[in-house]
N, C-alpha and C. Protein backbone atom coordinates (compact mmCIF):
# COMPACT_ATOMS: atom_id res chain seq x y z
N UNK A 1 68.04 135.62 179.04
CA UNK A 1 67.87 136.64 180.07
C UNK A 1 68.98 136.46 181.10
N UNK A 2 69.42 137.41 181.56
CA UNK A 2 70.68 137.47 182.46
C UNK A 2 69.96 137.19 183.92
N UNK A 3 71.00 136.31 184.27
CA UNK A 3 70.79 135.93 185.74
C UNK A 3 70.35 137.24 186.47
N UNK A 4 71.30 138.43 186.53
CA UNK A 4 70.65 139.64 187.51
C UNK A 4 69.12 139.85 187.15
N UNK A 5 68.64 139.43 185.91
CA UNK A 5 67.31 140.48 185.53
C UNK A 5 66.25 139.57 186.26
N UNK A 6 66.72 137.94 186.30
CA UNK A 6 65.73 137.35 186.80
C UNK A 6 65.26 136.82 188.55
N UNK A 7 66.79 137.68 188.86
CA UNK A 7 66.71 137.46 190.41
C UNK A 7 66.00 139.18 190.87
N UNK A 8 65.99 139.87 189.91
CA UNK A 8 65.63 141.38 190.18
C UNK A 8 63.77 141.11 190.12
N UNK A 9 63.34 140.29 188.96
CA UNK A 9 62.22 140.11 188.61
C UNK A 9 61.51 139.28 190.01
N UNK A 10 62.16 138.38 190.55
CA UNK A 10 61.75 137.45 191.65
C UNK A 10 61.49 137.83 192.87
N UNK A 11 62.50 139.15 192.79
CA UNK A 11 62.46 140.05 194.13
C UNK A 11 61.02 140.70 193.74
N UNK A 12 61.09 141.57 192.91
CA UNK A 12 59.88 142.09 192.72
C UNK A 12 58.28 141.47 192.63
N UNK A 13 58.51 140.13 192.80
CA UNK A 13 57.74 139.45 192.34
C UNK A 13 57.23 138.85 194.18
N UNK A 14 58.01 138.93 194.79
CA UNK A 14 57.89 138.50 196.18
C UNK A 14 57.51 139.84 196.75
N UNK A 15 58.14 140.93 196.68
CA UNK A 15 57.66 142.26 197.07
C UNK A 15 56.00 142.45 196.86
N UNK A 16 55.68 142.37 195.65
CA UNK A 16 54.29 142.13 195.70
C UNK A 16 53.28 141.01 195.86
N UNK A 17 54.06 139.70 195.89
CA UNK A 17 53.60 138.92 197.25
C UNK A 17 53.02 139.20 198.54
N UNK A 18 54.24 139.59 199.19
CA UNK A 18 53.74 140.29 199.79
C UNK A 18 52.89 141.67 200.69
N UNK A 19 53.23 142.49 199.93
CA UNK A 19 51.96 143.39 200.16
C UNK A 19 50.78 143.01 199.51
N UNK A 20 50.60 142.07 198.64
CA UNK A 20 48.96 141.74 198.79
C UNK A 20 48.49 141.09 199.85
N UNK A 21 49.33 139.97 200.23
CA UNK A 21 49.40 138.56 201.48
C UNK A 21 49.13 139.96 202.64
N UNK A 22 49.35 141.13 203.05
CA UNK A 22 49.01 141.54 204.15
C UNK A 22 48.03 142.36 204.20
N UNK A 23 47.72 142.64 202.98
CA UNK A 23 46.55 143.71 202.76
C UNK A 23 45.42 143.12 202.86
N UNK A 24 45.21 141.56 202.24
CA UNK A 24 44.46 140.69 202.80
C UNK A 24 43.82 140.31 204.14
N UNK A 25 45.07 139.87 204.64
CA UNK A 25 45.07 139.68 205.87
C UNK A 25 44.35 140.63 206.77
N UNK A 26 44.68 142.00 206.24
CA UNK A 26 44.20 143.21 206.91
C UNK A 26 43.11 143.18 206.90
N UNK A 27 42.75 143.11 205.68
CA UNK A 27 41.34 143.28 204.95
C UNK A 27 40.30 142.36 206.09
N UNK A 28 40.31 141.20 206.05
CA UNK A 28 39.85 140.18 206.47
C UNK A 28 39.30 140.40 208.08
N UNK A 29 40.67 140.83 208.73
CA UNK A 29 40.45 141.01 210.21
C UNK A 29 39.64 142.00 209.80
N UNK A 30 39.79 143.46 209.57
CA UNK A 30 38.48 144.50 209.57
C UNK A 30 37.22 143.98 209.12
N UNK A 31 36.84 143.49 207.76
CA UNK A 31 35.36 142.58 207.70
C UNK A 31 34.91 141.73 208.96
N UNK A 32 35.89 140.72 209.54
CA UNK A 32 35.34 140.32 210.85
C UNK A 32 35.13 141.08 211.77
N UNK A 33 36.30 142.16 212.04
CA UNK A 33 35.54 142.95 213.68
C UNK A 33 34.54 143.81 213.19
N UNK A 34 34.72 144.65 212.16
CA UNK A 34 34.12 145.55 212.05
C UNK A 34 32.66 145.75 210.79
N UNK A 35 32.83 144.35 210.30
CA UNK A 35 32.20 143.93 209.49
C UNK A 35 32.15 145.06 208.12
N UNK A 36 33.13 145.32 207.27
CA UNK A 36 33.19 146.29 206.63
C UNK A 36 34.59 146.94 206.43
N UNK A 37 35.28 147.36 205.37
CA UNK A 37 36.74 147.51 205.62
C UNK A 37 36.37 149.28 205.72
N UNK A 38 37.36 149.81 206.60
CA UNK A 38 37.64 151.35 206.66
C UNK A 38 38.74 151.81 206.23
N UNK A 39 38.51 152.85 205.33
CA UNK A 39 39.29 153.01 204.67
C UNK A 39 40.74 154.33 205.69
N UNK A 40 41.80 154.01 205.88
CA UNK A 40 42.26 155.29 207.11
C UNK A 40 43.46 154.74 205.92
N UNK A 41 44.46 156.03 206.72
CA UNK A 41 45.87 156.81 206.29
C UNK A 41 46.99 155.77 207.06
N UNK A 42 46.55 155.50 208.67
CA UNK A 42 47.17 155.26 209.06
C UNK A 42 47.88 153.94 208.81
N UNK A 43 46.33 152.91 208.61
CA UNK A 43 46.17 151.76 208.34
C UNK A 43 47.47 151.58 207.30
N UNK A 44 47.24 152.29 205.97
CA UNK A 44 47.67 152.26 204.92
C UNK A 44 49.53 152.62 205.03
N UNK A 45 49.95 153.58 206.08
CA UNK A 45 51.23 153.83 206.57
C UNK A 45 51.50 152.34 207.36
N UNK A 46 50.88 152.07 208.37
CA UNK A 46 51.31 151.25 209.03
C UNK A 46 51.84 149.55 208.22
N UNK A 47 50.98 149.16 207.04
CA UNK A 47 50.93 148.32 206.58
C UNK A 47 52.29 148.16 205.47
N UNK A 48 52.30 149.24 205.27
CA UNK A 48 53.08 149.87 204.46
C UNK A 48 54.54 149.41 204.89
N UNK A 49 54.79 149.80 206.23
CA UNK A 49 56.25 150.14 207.07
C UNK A 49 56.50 148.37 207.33
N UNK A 50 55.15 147.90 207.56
CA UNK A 50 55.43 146.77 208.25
C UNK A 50 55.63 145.56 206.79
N UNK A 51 55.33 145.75 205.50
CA UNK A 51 55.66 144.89 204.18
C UNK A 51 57.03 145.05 203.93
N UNK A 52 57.56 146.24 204.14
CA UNK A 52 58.47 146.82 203.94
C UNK A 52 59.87 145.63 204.42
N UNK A 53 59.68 146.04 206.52
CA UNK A 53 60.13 145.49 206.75
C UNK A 53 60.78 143.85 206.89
N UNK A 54 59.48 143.52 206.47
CA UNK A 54 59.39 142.00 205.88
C UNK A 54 60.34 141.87 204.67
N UNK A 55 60.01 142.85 203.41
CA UNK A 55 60.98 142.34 202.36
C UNK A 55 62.42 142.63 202.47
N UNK A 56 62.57 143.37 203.54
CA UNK A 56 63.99 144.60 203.55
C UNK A 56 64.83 142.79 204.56
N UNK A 57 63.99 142.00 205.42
CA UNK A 57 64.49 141.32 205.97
C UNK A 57 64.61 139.75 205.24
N UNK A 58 63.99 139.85 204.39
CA UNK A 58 63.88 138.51 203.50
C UNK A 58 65.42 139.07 202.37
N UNK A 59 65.63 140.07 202.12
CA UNK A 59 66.51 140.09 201.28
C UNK A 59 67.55 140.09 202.27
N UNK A 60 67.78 140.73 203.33
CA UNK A 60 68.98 140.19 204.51
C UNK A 60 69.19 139.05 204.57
N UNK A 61 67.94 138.15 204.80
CA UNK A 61 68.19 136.74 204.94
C UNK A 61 68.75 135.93 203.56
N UNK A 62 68.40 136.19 202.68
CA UNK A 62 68.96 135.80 201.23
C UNK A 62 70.45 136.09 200.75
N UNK A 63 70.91 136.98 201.36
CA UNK A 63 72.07 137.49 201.01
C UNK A 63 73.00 136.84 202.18
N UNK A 64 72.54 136.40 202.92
CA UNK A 64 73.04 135.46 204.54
C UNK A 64 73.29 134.18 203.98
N UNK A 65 72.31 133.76 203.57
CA UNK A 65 72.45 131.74 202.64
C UNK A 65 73.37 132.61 201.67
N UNK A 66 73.56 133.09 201.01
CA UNK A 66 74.15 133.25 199.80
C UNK A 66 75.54 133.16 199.94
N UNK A 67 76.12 133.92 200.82
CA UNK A 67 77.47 134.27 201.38
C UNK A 67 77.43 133.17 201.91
N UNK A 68 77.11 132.22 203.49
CA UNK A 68 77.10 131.17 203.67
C UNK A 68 77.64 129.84 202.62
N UNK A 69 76.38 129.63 201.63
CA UNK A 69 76.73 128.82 200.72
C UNK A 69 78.47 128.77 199.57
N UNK A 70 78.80 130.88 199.68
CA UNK A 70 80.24 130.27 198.75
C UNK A 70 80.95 130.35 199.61
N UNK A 71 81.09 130.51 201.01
CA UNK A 71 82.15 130.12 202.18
C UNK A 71 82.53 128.95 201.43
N UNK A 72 81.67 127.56 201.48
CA UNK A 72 81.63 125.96 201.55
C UNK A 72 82.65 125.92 200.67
């Protein structure tokens, strides 16, 4: 398997890392306050924008060590 397919697979593989890791999270806080999850649009946008930004910044940061490391 070619190096690209398995760094493509890893990404994807962290991408849905994380949007489960926050949907959880989500999940969790609503059962405690509200004892019960509700189901909304917004929730689902908001969570959405904010996984997003997480992976859009984990691959910034990856591509930062990367370049870094063949400076050396």
């Amino acid at each position: 398997m070619r190096l690209k397919t398995k760094v493509e697979i890893i990404l994807a593989m962290t991408y849905v890392g994380i949007f489960a890791s926050i949907d959880a999270v989500w999940q969790i806080l609503e059962v405690s306050i509200y004892e019960s999850t509700q189901p909304s649009l917004v929730d689902t946008v908001i969570g959405a924008l904010f996984a997003l930004s997480l992976c859009l910044n984990l691959i910034h940061g990856m591509h930062i060590c990367i370049i870094e490391k063949g400076d050396r």
